[in-house]
Protein backbone atom coordinates (compact mmCIF):
# COMPACT_ATOMS: atom_id res chain seq x y z
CA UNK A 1 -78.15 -6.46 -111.43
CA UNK A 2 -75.18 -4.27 -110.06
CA UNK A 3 -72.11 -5.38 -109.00
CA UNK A 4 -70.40 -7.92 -110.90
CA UNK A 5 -67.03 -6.16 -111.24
CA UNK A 6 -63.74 -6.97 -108.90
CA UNK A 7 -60.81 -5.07 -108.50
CA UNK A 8 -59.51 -1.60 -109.30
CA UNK A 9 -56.42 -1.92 -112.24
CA UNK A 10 -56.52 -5.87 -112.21
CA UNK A 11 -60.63 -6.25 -112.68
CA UNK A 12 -62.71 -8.70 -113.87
CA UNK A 13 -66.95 -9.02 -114.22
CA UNK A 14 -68.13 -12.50 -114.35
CA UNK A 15 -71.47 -13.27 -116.17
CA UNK A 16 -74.03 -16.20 -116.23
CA UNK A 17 -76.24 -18.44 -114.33
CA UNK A 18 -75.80 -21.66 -112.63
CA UNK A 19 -77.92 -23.43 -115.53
CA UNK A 20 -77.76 -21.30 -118.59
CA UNK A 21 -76.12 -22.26 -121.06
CA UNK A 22 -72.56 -20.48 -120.40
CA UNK A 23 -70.39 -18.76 -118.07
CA UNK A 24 -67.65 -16.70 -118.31
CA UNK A 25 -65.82 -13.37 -117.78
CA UNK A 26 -64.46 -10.09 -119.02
CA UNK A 27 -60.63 -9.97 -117.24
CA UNK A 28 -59.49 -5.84 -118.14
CA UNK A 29 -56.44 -4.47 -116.58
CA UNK A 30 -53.94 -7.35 -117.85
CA UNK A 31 -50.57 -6.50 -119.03
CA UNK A 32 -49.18 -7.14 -122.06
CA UNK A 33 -47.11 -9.22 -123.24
CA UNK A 34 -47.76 -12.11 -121.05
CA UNK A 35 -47.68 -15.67 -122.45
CA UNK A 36 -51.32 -17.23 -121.82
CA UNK A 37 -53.40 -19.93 -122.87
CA UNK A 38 -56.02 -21.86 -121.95
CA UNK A 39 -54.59 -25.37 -121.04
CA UNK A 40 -52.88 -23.01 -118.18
CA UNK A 41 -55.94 -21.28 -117.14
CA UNK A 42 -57.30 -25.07 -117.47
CA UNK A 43 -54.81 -26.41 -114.42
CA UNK A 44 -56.74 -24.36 -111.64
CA UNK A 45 -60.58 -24.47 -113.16
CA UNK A 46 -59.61 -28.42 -113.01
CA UNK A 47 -58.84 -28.40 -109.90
CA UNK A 48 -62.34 -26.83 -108.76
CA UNK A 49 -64.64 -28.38 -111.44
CA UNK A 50 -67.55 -30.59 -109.46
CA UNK A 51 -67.94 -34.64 -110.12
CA UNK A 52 -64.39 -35.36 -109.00
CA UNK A 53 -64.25 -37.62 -105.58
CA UNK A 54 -67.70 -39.27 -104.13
CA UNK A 55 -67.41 -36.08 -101.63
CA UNK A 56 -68.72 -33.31 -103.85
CA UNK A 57 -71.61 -32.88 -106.00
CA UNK A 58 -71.70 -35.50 -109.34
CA UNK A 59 -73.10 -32.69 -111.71
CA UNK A 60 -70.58 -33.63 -114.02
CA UNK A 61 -69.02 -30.46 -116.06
CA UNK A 62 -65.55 -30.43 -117.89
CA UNK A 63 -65.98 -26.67 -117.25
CA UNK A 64 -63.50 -26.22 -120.72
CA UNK A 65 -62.57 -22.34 -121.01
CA UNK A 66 -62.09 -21.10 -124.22
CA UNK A 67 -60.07 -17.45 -124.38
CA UNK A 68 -62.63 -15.39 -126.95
CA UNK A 69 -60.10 -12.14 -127.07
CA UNK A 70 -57.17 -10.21 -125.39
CA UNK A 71 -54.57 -12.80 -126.57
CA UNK A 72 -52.86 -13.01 -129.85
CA UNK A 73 -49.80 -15.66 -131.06
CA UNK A 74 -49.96 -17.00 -127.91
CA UNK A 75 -49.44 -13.30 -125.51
CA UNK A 76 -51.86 -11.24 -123.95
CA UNK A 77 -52.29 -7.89 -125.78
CA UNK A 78 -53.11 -5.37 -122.92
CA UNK A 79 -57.33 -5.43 -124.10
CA UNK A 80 -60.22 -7.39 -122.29
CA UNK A 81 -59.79 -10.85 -122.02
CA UNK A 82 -63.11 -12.73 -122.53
CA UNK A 83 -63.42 -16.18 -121.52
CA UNK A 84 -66.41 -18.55 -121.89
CA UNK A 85 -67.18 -21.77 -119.90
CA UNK A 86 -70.23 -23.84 -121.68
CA UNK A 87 -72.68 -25.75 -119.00
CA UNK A 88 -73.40 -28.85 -120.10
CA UNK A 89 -75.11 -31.40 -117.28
CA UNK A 90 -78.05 -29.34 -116.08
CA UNK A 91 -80.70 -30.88 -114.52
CA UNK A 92 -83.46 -28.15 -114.22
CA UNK A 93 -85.80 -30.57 -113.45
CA UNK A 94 -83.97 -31.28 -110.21
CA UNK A 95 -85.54 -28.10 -109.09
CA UNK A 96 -88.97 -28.05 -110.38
CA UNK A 97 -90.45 -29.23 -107.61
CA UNK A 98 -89.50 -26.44 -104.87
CA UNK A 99 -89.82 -23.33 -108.23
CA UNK A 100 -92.25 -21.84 -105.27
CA UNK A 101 -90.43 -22.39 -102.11
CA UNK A 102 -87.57 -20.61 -100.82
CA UNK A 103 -84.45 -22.87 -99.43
CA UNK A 104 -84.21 -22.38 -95.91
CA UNK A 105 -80.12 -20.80 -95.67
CA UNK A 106 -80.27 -19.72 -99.68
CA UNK A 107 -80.21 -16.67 -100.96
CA UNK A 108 -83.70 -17.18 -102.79
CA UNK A 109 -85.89 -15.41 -100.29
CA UNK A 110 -83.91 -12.10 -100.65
CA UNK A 111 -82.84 -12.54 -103.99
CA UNK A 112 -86.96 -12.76 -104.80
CA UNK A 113 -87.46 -10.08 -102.24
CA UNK A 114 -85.09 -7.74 -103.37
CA UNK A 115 -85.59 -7.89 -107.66
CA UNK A 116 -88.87 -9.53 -107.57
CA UNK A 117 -87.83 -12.31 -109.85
CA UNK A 118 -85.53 -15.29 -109.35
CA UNK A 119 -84.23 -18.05 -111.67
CA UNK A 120 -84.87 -20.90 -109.24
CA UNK A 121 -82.72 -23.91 -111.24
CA UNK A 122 -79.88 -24.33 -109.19
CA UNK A 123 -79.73 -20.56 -107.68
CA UNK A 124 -79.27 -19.29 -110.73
CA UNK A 125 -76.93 -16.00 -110.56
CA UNK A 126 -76.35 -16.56 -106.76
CA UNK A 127 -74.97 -20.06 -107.38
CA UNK A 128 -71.39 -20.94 -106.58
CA UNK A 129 -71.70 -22.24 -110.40
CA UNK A 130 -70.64 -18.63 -110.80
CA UNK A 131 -67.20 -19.31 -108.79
CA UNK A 132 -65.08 -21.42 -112.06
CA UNK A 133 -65.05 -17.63 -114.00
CA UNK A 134 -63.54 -16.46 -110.66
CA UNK A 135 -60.95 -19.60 -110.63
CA UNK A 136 -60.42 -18.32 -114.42
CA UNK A 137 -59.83 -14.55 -113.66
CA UNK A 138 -57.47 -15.83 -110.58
CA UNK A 139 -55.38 -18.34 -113.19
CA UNK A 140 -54.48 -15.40 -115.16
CA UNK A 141 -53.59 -13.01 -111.94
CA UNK A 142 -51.49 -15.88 -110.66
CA UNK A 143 -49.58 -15.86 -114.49
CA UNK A 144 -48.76 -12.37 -114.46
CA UNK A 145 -47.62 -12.48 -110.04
CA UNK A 146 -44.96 -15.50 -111.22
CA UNK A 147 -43.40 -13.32 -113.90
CA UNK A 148 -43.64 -10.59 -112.34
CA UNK A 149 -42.58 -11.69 -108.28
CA UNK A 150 -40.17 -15.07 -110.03
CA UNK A 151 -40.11 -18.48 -108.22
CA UNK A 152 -40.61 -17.43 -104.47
CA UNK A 153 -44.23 -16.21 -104.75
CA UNK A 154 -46.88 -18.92 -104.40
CA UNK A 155 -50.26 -18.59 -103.16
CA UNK A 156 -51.38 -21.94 -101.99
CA UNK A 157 -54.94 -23.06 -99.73
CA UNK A 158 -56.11 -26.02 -98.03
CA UNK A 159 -58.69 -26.97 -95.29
CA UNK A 160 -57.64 -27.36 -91.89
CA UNK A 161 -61.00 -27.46 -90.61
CA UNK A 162 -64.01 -30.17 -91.50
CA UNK A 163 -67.03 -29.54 -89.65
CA UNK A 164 -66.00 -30.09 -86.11
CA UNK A 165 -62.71 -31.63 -87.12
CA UNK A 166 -59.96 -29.71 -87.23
CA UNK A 167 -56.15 -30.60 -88.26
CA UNK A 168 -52.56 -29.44 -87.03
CA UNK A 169 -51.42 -26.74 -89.05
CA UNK A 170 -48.19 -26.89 -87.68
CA UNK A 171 -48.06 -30.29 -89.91
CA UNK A 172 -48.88 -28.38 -92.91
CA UNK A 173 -47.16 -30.14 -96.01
CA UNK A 174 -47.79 -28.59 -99.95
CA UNK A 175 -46.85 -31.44 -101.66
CA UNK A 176 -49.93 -33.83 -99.58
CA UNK A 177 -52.69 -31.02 -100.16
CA UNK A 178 -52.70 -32.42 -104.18
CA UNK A 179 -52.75 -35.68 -103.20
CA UNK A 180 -56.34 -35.77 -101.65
CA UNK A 181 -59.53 -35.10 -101.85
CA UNK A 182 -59.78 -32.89 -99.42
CA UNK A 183 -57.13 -30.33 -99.78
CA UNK A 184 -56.11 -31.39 -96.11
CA UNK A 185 -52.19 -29.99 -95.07
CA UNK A 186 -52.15 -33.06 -92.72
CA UNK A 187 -51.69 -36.39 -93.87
CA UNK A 188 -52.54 -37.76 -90.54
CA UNK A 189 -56.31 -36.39 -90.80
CA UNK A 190 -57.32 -37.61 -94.49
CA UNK A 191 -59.05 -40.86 -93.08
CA UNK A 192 -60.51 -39.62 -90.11
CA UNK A 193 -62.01 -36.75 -92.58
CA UNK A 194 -62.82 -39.56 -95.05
CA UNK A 195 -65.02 -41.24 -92.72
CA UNK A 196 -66.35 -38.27 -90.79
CA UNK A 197 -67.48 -36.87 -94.14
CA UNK A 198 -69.02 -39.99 -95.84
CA UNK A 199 -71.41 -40.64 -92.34
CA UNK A 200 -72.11 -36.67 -92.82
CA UNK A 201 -73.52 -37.66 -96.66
CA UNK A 202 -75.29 -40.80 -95.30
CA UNK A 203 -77.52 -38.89 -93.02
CA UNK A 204 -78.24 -36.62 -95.56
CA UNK A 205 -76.81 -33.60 -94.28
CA UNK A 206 -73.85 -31.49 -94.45
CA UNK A 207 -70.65 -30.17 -92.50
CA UNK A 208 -68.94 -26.96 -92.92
CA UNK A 209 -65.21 -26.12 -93.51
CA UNK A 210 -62.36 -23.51 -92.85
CA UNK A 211 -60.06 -22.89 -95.55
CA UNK A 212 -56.27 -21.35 -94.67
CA UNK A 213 -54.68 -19.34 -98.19
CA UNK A 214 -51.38 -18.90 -97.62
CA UNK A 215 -49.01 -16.34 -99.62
CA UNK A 216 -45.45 -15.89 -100.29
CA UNK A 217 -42.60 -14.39 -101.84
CA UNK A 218 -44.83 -10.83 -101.25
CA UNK A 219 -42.62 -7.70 -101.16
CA UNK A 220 -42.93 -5.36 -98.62
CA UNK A 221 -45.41 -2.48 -99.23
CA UNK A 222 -48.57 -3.95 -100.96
CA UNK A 223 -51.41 -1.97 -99.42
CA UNK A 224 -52.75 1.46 -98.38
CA UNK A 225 -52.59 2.49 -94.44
CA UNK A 226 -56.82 3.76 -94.98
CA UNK A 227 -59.65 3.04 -97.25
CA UNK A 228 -57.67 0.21 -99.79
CA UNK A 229 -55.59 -1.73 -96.78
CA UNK A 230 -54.35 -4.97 -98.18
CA UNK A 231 -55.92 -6.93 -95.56
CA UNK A 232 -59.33 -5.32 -96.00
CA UNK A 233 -59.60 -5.95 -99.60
CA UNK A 234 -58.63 -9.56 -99.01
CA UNK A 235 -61.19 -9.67 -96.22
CA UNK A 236 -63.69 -8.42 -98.78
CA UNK A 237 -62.53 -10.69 -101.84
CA UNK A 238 -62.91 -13.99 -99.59
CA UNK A 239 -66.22 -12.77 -97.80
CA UNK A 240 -67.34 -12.62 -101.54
CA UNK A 241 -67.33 -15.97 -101.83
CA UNK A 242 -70.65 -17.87 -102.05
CA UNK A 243 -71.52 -19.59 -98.30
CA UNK A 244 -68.41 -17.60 -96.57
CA UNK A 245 -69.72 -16.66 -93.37
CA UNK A 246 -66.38 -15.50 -91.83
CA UNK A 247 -62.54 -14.48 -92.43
CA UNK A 248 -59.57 -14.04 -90.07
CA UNK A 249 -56.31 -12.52 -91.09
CA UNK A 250 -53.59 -14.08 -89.64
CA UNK A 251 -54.16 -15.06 -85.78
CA UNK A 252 -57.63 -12.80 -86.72
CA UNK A 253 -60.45 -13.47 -84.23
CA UNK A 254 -58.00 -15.53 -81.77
CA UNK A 255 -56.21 -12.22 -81.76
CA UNK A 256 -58.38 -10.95 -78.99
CA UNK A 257 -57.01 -13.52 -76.39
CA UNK A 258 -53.84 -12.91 -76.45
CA UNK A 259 -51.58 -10.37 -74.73
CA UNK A 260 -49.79 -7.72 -76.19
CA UNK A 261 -46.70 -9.37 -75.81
CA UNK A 262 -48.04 -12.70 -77.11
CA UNK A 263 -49.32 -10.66 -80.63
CA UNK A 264 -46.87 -8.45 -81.15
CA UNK A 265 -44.63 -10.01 -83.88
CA UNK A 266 -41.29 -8.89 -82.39
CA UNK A 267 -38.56 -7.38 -85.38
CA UNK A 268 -34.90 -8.01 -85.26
CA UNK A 269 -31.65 -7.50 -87.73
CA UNK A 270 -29.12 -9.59 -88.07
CA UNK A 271 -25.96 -9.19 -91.02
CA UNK A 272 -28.57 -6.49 -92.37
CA UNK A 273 -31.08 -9.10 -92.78
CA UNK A 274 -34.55 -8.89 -91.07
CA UNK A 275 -36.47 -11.37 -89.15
CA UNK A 276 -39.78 -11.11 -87.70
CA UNK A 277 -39.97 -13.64 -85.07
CA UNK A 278 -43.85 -14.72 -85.42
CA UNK A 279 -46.53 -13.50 -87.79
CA UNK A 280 -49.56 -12.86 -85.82
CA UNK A 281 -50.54 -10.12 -87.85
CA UNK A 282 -50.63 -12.52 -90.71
CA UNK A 283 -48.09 -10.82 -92.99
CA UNK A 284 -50.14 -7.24 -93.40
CA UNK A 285 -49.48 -4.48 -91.02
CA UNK A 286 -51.44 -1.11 -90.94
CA UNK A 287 -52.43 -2.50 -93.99
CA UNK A 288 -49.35 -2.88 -95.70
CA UNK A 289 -47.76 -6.01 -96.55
CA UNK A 290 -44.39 -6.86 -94.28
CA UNK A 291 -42.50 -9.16 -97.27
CA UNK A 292 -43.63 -12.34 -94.62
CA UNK A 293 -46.34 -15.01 -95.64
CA UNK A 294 -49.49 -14.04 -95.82
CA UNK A 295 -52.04 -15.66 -93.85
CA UNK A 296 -55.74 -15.51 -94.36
CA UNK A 297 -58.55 -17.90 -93.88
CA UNK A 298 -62.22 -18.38 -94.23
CA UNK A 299 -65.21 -19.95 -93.03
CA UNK A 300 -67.87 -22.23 -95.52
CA UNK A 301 -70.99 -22.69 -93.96
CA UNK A 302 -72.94 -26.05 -94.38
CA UNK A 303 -74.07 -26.75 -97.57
CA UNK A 304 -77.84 -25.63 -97.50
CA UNK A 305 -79.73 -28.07 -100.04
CA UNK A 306 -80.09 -31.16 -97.63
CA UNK A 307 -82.39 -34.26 -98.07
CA UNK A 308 -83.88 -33.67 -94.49
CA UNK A 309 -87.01 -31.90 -94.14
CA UNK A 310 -87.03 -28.22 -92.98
CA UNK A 311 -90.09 -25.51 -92.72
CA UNK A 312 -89.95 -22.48 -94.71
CA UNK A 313 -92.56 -20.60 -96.91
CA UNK A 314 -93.66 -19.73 -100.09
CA UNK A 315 -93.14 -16.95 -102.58
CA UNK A 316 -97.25 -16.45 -101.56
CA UNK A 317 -95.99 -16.23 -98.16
CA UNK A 318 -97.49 -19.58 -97.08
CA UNK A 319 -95.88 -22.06 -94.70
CA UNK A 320 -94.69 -25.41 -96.16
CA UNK A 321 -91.69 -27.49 -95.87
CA UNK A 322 -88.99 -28.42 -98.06
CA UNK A 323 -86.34 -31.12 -99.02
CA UNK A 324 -84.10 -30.57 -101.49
CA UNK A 325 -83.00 -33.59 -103.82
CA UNK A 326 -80.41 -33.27 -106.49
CA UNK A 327 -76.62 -33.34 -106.49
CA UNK A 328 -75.25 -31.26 -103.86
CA UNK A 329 -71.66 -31.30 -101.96
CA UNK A 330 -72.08 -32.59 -98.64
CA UNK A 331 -68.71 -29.52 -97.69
CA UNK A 332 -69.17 -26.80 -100.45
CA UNK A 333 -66.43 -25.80 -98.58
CA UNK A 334 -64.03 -28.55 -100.13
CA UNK A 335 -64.37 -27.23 -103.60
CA UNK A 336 -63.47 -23.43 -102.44
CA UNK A 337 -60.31 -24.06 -101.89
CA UNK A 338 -59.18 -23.24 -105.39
CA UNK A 339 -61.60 -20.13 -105.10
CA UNK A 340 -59.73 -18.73 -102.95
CA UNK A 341 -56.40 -19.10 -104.15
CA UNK A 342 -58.09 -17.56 -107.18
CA UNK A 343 -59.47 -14.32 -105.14
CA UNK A 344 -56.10 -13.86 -102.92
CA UNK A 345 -54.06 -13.77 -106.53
CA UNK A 346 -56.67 -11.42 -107.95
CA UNK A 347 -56.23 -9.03 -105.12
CA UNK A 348 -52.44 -9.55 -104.82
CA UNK A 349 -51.84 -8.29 -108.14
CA UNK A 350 -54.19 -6.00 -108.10
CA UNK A 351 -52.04 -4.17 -105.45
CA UNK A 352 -49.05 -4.74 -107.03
CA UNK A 353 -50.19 -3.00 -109.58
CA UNK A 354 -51.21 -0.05 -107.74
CA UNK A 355 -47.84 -0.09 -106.14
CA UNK A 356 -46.12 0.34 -108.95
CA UNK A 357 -48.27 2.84 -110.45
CA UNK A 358 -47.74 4.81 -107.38
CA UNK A 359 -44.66 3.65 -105.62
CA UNK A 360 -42.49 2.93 -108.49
């Protein structure tokens, strides 16, 4: 299986299957030098690590990292980092029942389809089980962007949309996105969401989400004007994610409805200082970052294991029906919110790393 590998100086290939008996990484391209270890990696996997709050999945996982080489007395030494998350509560039995039936809304029909074999506990390679090396790889990116871009950079996500709810963004507050379980900007919405969600479990069935990653403290000229534009390797790096159906950079899809004088971010100068005096373009022009937030977000589709009954086939290519039990999140979008922090830092530094190499 091709493919595994992100990025272009900052890389990383994750490795492992949703219920084997590890996951992990290889993160090459690091710098040396760099003070790491693994409680701080440990901060973001905990914040996407399943069982937490009665609205995600209860497979319960500690999802510990443990940093295998690349660091030494506490710094990074410039070679691979390898880092290795142990599975613990699998529940392959969960599955045994629908081994011969593909999910409808899963990747297991074209997974089969396309390499003839599938490993059908939990997904296996295509399950977002595969996301916490990501959330790794991104801890270590977002390290090395504080050192090297000091205390204004920050790369921070939250949902501002749960299934057909959606909240102000104009109320967006950092400080109340930590303090619930949704990663909701908008204090106002976290009971309405609470309740909206729990009737959403009750029925068996799930909701989808839209997740807004916000950057800043980005200097001006991250990007290429052609093939590596900083907004289409963004684009690509959140599309990656498992269940992402969608992404929009800055006012994105909206974009189309508005009027050239509405969208275009208008630039003034004032004691030598510059402003831009809105951010439709969502902090990237022509590809190139303008030193203004970055704004990107994403759509989650529903989660696709649900308790009610849908038709599908076989791997024999016979018609049946399926319902999946387990432990599933009733959002899967909930828990990607930490994902894609993860992917935005890996590309970020990425291209500051190319714009150094380059630019410097």
């Amino acid at each position: 299986m091709s493919f595994n590998t992100f990025g272009k100086l900052f890389r990383f290939t994750t490795w492992g299957e949703s219920h084997g008996p590890a996951i992990g990484c290889i993160v090459d391209g690091c710098p040396p030098n760099i003070n790491l270890k693994e409680q701080y990696i440990q901060i973001e996997l905990d914040k996407r690590k399943p069982g937490q709050s009665k609205f995600t999945t209860q497979r319960k996982e500690d999802d510990k990292v443990q940093i295998l080489s690349g660091v030494f007395e506490g710094k990074t030494t410039g070679t691979p980092i390898s880092l290795i998350i142990y599975n613990k509560d699998m529940r392959s039995k969960d599955y045994s029942n629908i081994k011969d039936k593909f999910r409808p809304g899963h990747a297991d029909f074209t997974y089969f389809k396309k390499y003839g074999i599938r490993d059908y506990r939990g997904g296996g390679r295509s399950s977002a089980r595969e996301t916490a090396a990501r959330v790794a790889a991104g801890a270590i990116a977002k390290l090395i962007l504080q050192k090297k871009l000091g205390k204004k950079f920050k790369v921070i996500g939250g949902v501002t949309q749960l299934g057909i709810i959606g909240c102000d963004t104009n109320q967006w507050n950092d400080k109340v996105i930590s303090k619930n379980p949704f990663f909701c900007p908008d204090k106002s919405m976290i009971k309405l969401w609470e309740k909206y969600l729990l009737g959403v479990r009750k029925s068996g069935s799930s909701c989808g989400a839209v997740i807004e990653i916000r950057a800043r403290g980005i200097p001006v000229g991250l990007g290429a004007p052609i093939y590596s534009k900083l907004d289409t390797d963004i684009a690509s790096a959140l599309m990656s994610i498992n269940a992402v159906k969608g992404v929009n950079i800055g006012a994105g899809m909206n974009s189309a409805q508005l009027s050239g004088e509405q969208n275009s971010d208008e630039i003034s100068s004032k004691r030598n200082k510059l402003k831009f005096n809105s951010n439709k373009a969502g902090g990237i022009l022509g590809g190139i970052s303008t030193g203004q937030e970055i704004i990107a977000s994403f759509a989650v589709k529903p989660t696709s294991s649900i308790l009610t009954s849908r038709k599908t086939i076989n791997k024999f290519g016979k018609n049946t029906s399926i319902s999946v039990k387990g432990r599933h999140d009733p959002c899967v979008g909930i828990r990607a919110v930490p994902i894609g922090e993860a992917m935005m830092n890996c590309v970020l530094l990425d291209h500051y790393l190319m714009n150094k190499a380059q630019c410097s």
